[in-house]
Protein backbone atom coordinates (compact mmCIF):
# COMPACT_ATOMS: atom_id res chain seq x y z
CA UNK A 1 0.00 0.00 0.00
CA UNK A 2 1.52 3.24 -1.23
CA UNK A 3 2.03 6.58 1.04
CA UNK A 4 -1.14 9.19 0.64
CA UNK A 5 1.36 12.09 0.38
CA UNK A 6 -1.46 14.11 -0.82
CA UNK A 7 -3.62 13.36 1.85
CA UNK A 8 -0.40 14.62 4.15
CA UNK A 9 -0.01 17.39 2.31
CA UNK A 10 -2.86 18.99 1.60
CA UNK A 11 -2.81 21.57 4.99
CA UNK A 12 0.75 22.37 4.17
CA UNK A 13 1.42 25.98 3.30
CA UNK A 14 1.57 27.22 -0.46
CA UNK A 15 5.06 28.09 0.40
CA UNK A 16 6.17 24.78 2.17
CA UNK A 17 4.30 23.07 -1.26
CA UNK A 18 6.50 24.88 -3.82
CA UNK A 19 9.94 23.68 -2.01
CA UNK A 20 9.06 20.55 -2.36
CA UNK A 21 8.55 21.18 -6.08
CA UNK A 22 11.39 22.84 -6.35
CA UNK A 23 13.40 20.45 -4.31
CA UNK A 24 12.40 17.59 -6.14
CA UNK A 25 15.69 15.70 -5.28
CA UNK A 26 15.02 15.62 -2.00
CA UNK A 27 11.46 13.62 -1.80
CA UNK A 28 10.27 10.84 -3.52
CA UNK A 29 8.51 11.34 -7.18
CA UNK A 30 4.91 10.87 -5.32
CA UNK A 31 5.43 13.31 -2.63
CA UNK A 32 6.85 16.06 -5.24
CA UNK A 33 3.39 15.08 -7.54
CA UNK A 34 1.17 15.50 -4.72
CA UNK A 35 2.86 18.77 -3.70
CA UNK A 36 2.07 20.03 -7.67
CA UNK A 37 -1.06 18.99 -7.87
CA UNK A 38 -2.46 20.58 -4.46
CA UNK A 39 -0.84 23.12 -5.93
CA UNK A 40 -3.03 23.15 -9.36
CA UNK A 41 -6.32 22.32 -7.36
CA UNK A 42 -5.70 25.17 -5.52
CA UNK A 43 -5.32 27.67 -8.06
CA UNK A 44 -3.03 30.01 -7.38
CA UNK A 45 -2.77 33.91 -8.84
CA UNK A 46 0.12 34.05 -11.06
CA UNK A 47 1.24 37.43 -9.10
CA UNK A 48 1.15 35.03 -5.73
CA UNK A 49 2.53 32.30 -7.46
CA UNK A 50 5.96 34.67 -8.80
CA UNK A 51 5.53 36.42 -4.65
CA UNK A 52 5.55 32.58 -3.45
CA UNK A 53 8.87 31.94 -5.80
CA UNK A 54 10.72 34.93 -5.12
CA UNK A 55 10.24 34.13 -0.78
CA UNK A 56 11.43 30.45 -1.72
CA UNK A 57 14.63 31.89 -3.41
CA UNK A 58 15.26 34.11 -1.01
CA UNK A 59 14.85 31.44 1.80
CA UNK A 60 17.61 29.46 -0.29
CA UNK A 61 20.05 32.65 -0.62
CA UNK A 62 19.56 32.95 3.31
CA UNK A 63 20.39 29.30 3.87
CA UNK A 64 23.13 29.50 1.33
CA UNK A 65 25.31 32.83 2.85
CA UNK A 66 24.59 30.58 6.76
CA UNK A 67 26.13 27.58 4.57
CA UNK A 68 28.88 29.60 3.43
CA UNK A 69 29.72 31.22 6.87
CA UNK A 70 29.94 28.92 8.86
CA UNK A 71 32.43 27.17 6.38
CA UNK A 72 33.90 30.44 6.33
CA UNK A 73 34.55 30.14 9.67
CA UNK A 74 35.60 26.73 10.24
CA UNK A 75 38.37 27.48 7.82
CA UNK A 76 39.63 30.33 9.62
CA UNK A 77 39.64 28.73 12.47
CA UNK A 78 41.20 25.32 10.98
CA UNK A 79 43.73 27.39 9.75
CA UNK A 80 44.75 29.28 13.05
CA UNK A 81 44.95 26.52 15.16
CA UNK A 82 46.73 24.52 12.46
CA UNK A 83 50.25 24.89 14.03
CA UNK A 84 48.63 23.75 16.74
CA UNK A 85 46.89 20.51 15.90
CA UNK A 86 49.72 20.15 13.46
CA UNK A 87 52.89 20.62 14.37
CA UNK A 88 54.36 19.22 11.55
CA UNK A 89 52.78 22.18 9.42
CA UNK A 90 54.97 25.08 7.93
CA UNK A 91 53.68 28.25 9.69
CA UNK A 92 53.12 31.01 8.03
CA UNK A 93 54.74 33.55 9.55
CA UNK A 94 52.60 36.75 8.71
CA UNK A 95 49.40 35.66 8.79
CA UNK A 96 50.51 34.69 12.76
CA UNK A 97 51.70 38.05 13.04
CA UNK A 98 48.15 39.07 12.34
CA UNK A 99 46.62 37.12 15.25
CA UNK A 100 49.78 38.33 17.55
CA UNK A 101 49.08 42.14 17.05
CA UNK A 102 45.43 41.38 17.94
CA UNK A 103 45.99 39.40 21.14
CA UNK A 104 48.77 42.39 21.88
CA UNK A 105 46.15 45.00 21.63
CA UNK A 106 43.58 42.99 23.44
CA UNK A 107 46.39 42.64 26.40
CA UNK A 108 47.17 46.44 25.95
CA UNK A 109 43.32 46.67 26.71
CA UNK A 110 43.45 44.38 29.65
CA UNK A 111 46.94 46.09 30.64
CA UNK A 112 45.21 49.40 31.00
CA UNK A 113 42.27 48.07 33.31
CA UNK A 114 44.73 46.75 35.70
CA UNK A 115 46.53 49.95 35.75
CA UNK A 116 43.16 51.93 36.53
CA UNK A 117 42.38 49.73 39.21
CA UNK A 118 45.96 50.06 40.99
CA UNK A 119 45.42 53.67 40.70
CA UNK A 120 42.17 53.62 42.79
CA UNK A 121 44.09 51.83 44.94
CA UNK A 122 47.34 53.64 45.06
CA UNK A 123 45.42 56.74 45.72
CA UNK A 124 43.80 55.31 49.15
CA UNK A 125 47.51 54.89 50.38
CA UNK A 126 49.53 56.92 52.67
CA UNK A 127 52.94 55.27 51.75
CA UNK A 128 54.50 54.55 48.09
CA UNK A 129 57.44 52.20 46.89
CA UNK A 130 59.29 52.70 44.02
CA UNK A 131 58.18 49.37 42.66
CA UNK A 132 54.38 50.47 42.69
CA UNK A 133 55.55 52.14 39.63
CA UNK A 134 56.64 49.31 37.72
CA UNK A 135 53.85 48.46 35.80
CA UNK A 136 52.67 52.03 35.12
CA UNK A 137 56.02 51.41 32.15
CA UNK A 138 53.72 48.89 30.33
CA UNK A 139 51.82 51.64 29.16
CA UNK A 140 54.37 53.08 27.47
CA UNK A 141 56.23 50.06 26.51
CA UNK A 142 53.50 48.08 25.13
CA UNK A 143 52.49 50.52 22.58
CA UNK A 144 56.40 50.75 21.31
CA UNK A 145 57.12 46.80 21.12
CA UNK A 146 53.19 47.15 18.90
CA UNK A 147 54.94 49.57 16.67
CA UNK A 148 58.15 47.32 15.83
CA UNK A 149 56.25 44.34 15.19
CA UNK A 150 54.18 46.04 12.93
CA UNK A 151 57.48 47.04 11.09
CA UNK A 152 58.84 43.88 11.57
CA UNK A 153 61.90 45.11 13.27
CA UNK A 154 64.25 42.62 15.35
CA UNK A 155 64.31 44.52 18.28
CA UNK A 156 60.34 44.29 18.37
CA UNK A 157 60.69 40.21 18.57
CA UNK A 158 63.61 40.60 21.52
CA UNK A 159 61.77 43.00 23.70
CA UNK A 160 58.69 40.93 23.41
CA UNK A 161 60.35 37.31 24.14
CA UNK A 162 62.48 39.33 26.68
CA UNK A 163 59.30 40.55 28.42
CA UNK A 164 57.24 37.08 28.29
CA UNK A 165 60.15 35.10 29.29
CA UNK A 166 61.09 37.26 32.25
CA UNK A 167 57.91 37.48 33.22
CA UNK A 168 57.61 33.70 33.07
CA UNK A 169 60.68 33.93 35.23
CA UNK A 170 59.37 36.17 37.73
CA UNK A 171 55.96 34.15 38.25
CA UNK A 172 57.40 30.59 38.43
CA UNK A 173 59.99 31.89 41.24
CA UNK A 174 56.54 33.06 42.74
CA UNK A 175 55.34 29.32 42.66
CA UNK A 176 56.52 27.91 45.76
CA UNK A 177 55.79 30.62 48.35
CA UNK A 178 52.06 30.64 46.07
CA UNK A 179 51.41 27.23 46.70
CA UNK A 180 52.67 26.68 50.16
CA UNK A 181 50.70 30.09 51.57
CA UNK A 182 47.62 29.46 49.59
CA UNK A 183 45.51 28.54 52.66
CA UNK A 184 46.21 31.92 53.97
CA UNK A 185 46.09 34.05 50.89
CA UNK A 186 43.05 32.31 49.10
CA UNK A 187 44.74 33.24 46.11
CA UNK A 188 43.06 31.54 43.10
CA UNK A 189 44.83 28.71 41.36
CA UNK A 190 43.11 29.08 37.87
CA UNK A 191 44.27 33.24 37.90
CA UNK A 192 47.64 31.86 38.76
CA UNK A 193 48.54 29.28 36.43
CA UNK A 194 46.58 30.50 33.29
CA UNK A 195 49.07 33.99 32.83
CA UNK A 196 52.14 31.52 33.43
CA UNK A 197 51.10 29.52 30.55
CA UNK A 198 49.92 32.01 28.33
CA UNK A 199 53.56 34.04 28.93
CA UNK A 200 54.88 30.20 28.16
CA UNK A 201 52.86 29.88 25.22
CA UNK A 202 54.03 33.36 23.61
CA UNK A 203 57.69 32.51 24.16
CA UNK A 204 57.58 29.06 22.57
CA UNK A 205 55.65 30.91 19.80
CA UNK A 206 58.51 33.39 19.44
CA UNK A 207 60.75 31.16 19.34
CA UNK A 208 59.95 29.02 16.09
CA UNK A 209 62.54 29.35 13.62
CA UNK A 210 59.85 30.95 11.32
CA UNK A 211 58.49 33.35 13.25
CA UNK A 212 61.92 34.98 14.39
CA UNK A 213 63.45 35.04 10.84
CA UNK A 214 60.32 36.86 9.84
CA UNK A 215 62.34 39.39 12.39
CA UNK A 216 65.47 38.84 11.28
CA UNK A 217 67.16 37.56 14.37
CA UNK A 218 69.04 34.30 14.17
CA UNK A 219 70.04 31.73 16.91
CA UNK A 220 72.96 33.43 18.00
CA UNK A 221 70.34 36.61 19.27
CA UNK A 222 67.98 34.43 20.51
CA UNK A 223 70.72 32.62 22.66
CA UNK A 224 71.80 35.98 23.66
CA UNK A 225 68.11 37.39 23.94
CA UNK A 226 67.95 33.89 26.83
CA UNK A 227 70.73 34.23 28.51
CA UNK A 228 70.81 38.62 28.87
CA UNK A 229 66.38 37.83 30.32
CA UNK A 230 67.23 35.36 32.89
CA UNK A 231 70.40 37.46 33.93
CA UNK A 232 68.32 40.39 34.07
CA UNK A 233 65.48 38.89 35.93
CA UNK A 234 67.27 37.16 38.66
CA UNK A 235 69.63 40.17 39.06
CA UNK A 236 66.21 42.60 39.33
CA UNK A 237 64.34 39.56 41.91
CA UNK A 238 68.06 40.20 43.74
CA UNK A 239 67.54 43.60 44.13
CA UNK A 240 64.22 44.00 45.20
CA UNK A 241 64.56 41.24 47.76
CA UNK A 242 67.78 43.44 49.14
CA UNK A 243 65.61 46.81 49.25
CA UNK A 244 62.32 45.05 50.49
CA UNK A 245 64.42 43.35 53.47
């Protein structure tokens, strides 16, 4: 016993009728006859008919641009984390630069929250310490490292690897005392570890042989770029540990 498609279709809207005409790859040869001839028995203005047409292709043209955005996006998206999920993959240097300068500004952003906050709270103090100041010089700095890279200058690659991997320094030296005091800080672990690996993530990104010729600076700097950081760092942890004391 066959199907009564038009039986089934008979309530359905003129407009759901005509897609299944025009769609006739997508329904059996009955259900695509029975959609035509409810059509015909319902005689339909040619004016309505062309209005009922133009909706349907205009329904399609909607679906298509979703279609073609969403594979849009999965390809930009394949395509940035393609280093990741392949190592083995050639990067391509400036197109990553791209996405770098964009996560820069959106730090910059972030950068100059923190700042405003500190401020507020800098101003509710009686006493100051030179190192209060410290990371009032990102705003200034940030800005100038964003300029280099944009010019793809080498110094723009060593201040930036110099200032994630001292940083990276600075906060793993912080683990320990983190860690063992957390019960009477409450610190948070996740607000902790996430800006370690992020710094971590930036200097292994910096240092790919691709990315750092794109600056022009060859092992021998970024041996030197290492080596001058973690001098640097330990000698300014030094330092502050003498004057805090």
């Amino acid at each position: 016993m066959s199907f009564d498609f038009y039986g089934e279709y008979k309530n359905y809207p003129n407009l759901e009728l005509l897609k299944i005409m025009r769609q006739p790859g997508d329904y059996q040869p009955e259900a695509v006859a029975a959609a035509s001839q409810i059509l015909n028995d319902r005689q339909i203005a040619t004016e309505e008919f062309q209005s009922l047409d133009q909706s349907l292709q205009d329904l399609e043209e909607d679906k298509r641009e979703k279609i073609e955005k969403i594979e849009r996006l999965k390809t930009e998206a394949a395509t940035l984390l393609s280093p990741i999920l392949q190592p083995q993959k050639k990067i391509d240097p400036s197109q990553w630069l791209s996405y770098f300068l964009v996560v820069i500004g959106l730090q910059y952003v972030w950068t100059l929250f923190g700042i405003a906050k500190k401020l507020i709270r800098l101003h509710n103090r009686e006493n100051f310490f030179w190192v209060d100041y410290i990371d009032f010089f990102s705003v200034f700095y940030i800005p100038f490292i964003f300029y280099l890279l944009i010019k793809k200058r080498r110094w723009g690659w060593i201040l930036l690897f110099a200032d994630n991997f001292g940083s990276l320094i600075l906060s793993l030296s912080e683990t320990y005392i983190f860690f063992k005091y957390q019960y009477i800080h409450h610190g948070n672990t996740v607000s902790f570890v996430v800006p370690i690996l992020i710094r971590a993530a930036f200097a292994y990104f910096l240092w790919n042989d691709a990315i750092a010729e794109l600056f022009c600076v060859n092992t021998r700097t970024k041996k030197r770029t290492v080596w001058i950081t973690a001098g640097g760092t330990l000698l300014f942890m030094g330092i502050f540990l003498l004057v805090r004391s």
